[in-house]
C-alpha atoms as a PDB file:
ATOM      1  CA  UNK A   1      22.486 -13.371 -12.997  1.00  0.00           C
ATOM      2  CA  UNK A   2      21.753 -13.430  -9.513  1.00  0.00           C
ATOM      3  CA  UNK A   3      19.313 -15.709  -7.728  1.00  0.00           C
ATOM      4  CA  UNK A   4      16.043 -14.431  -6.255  1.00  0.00           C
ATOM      5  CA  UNK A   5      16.031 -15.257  -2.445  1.00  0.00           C
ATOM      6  CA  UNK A   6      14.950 -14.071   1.066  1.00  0.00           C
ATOM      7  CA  UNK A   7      17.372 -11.732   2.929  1.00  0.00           C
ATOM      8  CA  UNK A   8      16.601 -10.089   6.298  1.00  0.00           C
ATOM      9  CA  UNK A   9      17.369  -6.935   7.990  1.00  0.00           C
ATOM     10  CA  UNK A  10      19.767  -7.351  10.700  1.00  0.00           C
ATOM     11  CA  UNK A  11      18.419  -4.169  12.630  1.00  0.00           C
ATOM     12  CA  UNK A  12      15.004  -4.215  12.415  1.00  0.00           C
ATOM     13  CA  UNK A  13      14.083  -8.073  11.014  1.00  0.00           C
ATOM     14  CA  UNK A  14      12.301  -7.171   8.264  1.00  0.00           C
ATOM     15  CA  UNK A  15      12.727  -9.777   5.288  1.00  0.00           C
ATOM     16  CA  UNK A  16      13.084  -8.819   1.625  1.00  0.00           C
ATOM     17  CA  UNK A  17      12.987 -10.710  -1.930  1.00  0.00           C
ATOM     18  CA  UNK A  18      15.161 -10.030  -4.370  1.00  0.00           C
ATOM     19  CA  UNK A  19      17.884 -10.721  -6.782  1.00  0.00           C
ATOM     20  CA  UNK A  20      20.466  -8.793  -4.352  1.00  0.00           C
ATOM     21  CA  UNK A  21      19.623  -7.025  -1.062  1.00  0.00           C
ATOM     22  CA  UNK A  22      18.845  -3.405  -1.231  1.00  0.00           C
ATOM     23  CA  UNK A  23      21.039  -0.447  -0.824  1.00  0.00           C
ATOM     24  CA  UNK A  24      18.605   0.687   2.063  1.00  0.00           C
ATOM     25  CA  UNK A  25      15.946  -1.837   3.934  1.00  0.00           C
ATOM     26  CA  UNK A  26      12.930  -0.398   2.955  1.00  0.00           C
ATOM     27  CA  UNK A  27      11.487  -0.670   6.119  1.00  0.00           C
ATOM     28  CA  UNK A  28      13.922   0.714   8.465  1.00  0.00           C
ATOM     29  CA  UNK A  29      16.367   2.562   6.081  1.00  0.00           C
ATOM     30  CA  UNK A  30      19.754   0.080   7.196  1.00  0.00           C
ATOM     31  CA  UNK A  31      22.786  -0.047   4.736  1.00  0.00           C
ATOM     32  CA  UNK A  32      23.062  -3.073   2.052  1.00  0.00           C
ATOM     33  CA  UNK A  33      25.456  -4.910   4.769  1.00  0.00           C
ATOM     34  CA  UNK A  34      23.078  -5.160   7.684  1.00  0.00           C
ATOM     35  CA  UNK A  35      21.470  -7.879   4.928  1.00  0.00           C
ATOM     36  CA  UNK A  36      21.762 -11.396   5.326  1.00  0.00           C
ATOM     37  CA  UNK A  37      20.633 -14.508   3.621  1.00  0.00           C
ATOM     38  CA  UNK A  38      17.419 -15.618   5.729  1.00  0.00           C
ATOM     39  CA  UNK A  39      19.118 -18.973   6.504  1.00  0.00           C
ATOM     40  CA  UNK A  40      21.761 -17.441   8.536  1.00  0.00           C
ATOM     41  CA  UNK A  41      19.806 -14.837  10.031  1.00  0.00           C
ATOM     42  CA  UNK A  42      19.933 -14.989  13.661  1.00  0.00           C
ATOM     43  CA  UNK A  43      17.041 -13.036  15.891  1.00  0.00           C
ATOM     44  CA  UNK A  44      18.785 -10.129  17.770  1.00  0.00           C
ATOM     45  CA  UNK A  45      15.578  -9.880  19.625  1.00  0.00           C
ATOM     46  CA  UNK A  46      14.955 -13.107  20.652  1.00  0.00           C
ATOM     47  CA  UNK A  47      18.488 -13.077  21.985  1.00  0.00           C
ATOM     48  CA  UNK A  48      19.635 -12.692  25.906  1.00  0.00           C
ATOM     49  CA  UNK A  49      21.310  -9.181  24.801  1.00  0.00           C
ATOM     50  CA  UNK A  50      21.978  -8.646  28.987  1.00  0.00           C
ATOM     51  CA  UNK A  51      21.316  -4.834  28.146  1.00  0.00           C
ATOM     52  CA  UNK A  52      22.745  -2.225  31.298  1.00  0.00           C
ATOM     53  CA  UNK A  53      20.204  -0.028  33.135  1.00  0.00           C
ATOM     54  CA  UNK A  54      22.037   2.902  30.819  1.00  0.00           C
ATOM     55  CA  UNK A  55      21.012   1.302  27.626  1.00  0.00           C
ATOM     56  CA  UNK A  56      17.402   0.347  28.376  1.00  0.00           C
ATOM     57  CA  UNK A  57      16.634   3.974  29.426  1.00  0.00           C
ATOM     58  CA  UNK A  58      18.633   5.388  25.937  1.00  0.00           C
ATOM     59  CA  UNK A  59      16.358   2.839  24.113  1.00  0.00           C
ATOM     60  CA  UNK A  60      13.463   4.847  25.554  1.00  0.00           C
ATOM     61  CA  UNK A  61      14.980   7.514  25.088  1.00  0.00           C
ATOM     62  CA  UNK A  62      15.607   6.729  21.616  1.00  0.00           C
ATOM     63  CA  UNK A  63      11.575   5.577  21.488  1.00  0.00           C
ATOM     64  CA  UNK A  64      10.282   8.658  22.694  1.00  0.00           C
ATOM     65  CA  UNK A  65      12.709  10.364  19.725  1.00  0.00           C
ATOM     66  CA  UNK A  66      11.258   8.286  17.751  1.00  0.00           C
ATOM     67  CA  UNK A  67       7.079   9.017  18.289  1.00  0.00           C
ATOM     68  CA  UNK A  68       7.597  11.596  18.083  1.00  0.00           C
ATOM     69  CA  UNK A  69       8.994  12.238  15.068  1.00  0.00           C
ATOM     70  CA  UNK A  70       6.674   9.713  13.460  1.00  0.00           C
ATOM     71  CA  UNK A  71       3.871  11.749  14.850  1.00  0.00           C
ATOM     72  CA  UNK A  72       5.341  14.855  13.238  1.00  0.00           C
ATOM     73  CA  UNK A  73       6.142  13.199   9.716  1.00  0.00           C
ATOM     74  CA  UNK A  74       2.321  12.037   9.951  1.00  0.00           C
ATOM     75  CA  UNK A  75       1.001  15.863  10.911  1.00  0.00           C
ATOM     76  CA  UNK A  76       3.752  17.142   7.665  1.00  0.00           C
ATOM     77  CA  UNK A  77       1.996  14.703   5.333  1.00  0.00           C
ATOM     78  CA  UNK A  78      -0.973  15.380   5.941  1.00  0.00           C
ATOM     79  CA  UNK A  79      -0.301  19.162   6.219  1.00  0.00           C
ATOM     80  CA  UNK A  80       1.436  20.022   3.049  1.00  0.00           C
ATOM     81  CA  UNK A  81       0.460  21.344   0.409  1.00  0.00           C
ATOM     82  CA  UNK A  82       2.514  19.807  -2.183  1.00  0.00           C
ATOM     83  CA  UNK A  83       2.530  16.218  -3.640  1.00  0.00           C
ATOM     84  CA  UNK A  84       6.721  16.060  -3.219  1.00  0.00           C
ATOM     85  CA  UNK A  85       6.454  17.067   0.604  1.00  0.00           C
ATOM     86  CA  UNK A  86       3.004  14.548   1.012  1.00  0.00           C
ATOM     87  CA  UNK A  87       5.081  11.328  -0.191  1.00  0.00           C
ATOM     88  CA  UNK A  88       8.330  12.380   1.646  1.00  0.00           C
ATOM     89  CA  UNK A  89       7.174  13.025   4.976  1.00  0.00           C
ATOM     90  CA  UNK A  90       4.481   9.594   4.514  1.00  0.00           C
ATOM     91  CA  UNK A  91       8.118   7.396   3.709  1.00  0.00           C
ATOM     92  CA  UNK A  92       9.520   9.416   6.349  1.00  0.00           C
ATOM     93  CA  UNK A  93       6.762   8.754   8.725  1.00  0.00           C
ATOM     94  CA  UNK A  94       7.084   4.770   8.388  1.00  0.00           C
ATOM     95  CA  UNK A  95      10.961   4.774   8.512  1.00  0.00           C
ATOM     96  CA  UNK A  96      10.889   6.505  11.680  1.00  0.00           C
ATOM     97  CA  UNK A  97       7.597   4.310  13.013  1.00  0.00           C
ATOM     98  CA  UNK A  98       9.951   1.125  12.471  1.00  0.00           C
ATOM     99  CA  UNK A  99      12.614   2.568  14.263  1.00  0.00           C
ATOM    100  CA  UNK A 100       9.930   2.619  17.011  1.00  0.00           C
ATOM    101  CA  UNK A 101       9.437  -0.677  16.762  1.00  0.00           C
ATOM    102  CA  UNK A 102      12.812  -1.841  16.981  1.00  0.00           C
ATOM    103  CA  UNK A 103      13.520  -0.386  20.073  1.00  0.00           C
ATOM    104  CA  UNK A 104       9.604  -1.496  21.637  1.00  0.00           C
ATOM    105  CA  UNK A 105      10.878  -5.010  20.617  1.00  0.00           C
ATOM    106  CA  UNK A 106      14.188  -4.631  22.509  1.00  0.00           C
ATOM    107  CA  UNK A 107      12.037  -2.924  25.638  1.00  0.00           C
ATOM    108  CA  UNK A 108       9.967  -6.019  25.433  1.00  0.00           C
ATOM    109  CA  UNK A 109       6.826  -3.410  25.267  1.00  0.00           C
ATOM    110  CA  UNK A 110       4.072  -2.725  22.622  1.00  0.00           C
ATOM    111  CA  UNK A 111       4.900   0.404  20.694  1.00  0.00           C
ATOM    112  CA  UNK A 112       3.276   3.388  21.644  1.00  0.00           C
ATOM    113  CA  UNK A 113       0.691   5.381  19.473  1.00  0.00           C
ATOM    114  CA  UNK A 114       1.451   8.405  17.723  1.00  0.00           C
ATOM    115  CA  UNK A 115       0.076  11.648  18.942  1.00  0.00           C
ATOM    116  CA  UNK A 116      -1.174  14.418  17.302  1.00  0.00           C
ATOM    117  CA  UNK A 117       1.324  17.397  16.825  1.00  0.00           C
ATOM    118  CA  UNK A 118       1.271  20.702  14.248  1.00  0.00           C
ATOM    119  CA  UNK A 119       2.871  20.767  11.232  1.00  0.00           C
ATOM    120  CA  UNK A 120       2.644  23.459   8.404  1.00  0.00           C
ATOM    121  CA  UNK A 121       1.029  23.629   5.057  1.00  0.00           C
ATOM    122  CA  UNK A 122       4.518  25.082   3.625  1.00  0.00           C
ATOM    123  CA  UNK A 123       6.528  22.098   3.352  1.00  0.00           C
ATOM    124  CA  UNK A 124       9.996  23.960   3.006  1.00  0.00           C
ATOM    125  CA  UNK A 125       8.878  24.654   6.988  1.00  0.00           C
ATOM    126  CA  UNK A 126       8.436  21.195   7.772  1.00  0.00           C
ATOM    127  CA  UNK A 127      11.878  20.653   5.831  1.00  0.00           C
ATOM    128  CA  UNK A 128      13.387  22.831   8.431  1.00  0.00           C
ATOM    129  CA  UNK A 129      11.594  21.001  11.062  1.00  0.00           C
ATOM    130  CA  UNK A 130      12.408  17.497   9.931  1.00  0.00           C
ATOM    131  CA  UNK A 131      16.194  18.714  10.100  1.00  0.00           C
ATOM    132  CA  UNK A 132      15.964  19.996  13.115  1.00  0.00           C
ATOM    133  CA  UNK A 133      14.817  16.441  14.510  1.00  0.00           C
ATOM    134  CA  UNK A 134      17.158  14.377  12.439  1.00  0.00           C
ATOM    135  CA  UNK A 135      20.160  16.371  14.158  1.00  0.00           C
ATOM    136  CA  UNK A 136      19.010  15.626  17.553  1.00  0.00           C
ATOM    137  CA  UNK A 137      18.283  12.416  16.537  1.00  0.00           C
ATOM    138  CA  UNK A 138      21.771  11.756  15.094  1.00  0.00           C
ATOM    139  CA  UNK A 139      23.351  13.401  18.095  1.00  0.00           C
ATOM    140  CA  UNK A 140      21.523  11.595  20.874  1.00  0.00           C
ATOM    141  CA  UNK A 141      22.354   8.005  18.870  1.00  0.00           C
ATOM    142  CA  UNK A 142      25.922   8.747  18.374  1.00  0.00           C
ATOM    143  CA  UNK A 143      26.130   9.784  22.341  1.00  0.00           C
ATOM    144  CA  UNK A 144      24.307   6.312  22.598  1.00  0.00           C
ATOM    145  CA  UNK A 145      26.043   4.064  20.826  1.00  0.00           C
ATOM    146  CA  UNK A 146      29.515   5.876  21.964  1.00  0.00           C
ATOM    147  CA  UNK A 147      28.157   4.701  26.119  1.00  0.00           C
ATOM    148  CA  UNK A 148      26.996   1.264  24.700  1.00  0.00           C
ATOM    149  CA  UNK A 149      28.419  -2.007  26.124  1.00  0.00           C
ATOM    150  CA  UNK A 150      26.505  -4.570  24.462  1.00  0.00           C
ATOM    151  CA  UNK A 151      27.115  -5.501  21.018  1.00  0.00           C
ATOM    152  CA  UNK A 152      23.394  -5.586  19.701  1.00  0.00           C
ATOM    153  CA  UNK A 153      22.944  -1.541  21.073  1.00  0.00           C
ATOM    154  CA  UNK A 154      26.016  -0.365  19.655  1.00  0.00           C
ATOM    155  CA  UNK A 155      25.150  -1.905  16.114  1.00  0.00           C
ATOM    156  CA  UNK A 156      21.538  -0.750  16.435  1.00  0.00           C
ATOM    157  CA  UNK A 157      22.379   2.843  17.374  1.00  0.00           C
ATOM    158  CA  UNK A 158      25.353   3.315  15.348  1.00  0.00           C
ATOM    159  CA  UNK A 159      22.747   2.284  11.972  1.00  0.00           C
ATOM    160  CA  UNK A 160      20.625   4.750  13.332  1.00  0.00           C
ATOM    161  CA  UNK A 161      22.961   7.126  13.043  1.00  0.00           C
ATOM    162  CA  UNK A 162      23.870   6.443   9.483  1.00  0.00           C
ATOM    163  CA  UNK A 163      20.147   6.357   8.560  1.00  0.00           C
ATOM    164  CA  UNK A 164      19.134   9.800  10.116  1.00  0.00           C
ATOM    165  CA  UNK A 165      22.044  11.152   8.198  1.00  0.00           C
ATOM    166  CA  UNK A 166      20.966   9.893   5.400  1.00  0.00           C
ATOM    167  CA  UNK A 167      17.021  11.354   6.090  1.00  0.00           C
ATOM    168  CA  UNK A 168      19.346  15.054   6.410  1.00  0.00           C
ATOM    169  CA  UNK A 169      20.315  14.394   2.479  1.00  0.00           C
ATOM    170  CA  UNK A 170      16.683  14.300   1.567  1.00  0.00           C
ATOM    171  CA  UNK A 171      16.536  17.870   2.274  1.00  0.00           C
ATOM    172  CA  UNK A 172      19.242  19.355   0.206  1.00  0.00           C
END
């Protein structure tokens, strides 16, 4: 039996309870083995991460990405017609807001707000439009974490990149 205790998300800080950590953080979508046991979590945004000029402007990059595909998961949920599409793009919506928040934490800014965008009632459309952000997502990241030099963007861009491929399964 395991023990019930407090682990935290290495990428976005989040702490869970639980006999185990999760497969996915349930906040920001990381694998099982950005988990740690609370007690020997260490604050990646507290830390000096000496970030280059490059990296601060892909982690606004990466912000912008981010709004506004929060903004559009928020538009598809409230959009679609069916129940399935309602709960999938309002999960999708707060993975993609936390993402947001990571990189506003690493910015040292408060998040911005999401906007209002269209979305359609059909949610097989806004399937097709959720890929179609996830891909540029995943390829922007991967360019990202590839022209990294710290440590703390690599790791934070190359989960991203696992997680938005991971959103792309959802739709199969």
């Amino acid at each position: 039996m395991n023990e019930y205790k407090l682990y935290k998300c290495q990428i976005c800080g989040d702490p869970y309870l639980g006999d185990d950590a999760p497969i996915n953080c349930p906040y920001c979508g990381a694998k099982k083995h950005y988990f740690v046991d609370a007690h020997d979590y260490v604050n990646k945004f507290e830390q000096e991460n000496n970030f280059s000029r490059e990296e601060q402007d892909n982690f606004k990059a990466a912000l912008d990405i981010e709004i506004g595909n929060a903004s559009f998961y928020k538009a598809a949920a409230e959009s679609s017609a069916e129940d399935i599409h309602k709960w999938l793009f309002k999960a999708l919506m707060k993975v993609e807001s936390e993402h947001a928040s990571i990189f506003s934490k690493h910015l040292k800014i408060i998040k911005p707000a999401l906007f209002d965008v269209e979305a359609s009632t059909d949610g097989e459309v806004n399937l097709q439009e959720s890929h179609r952000r996830e891909q540029i997502a995943i390829e922007s990241y991967r360019e990202f974490a590839e022209a990294a030099t710290s440590p703390r963007a690599r790791e934070v861009f190359s989960a991203l990149v696992e997680i938005e491929n991971d959103h792309l399964g959802l739709e199969d």
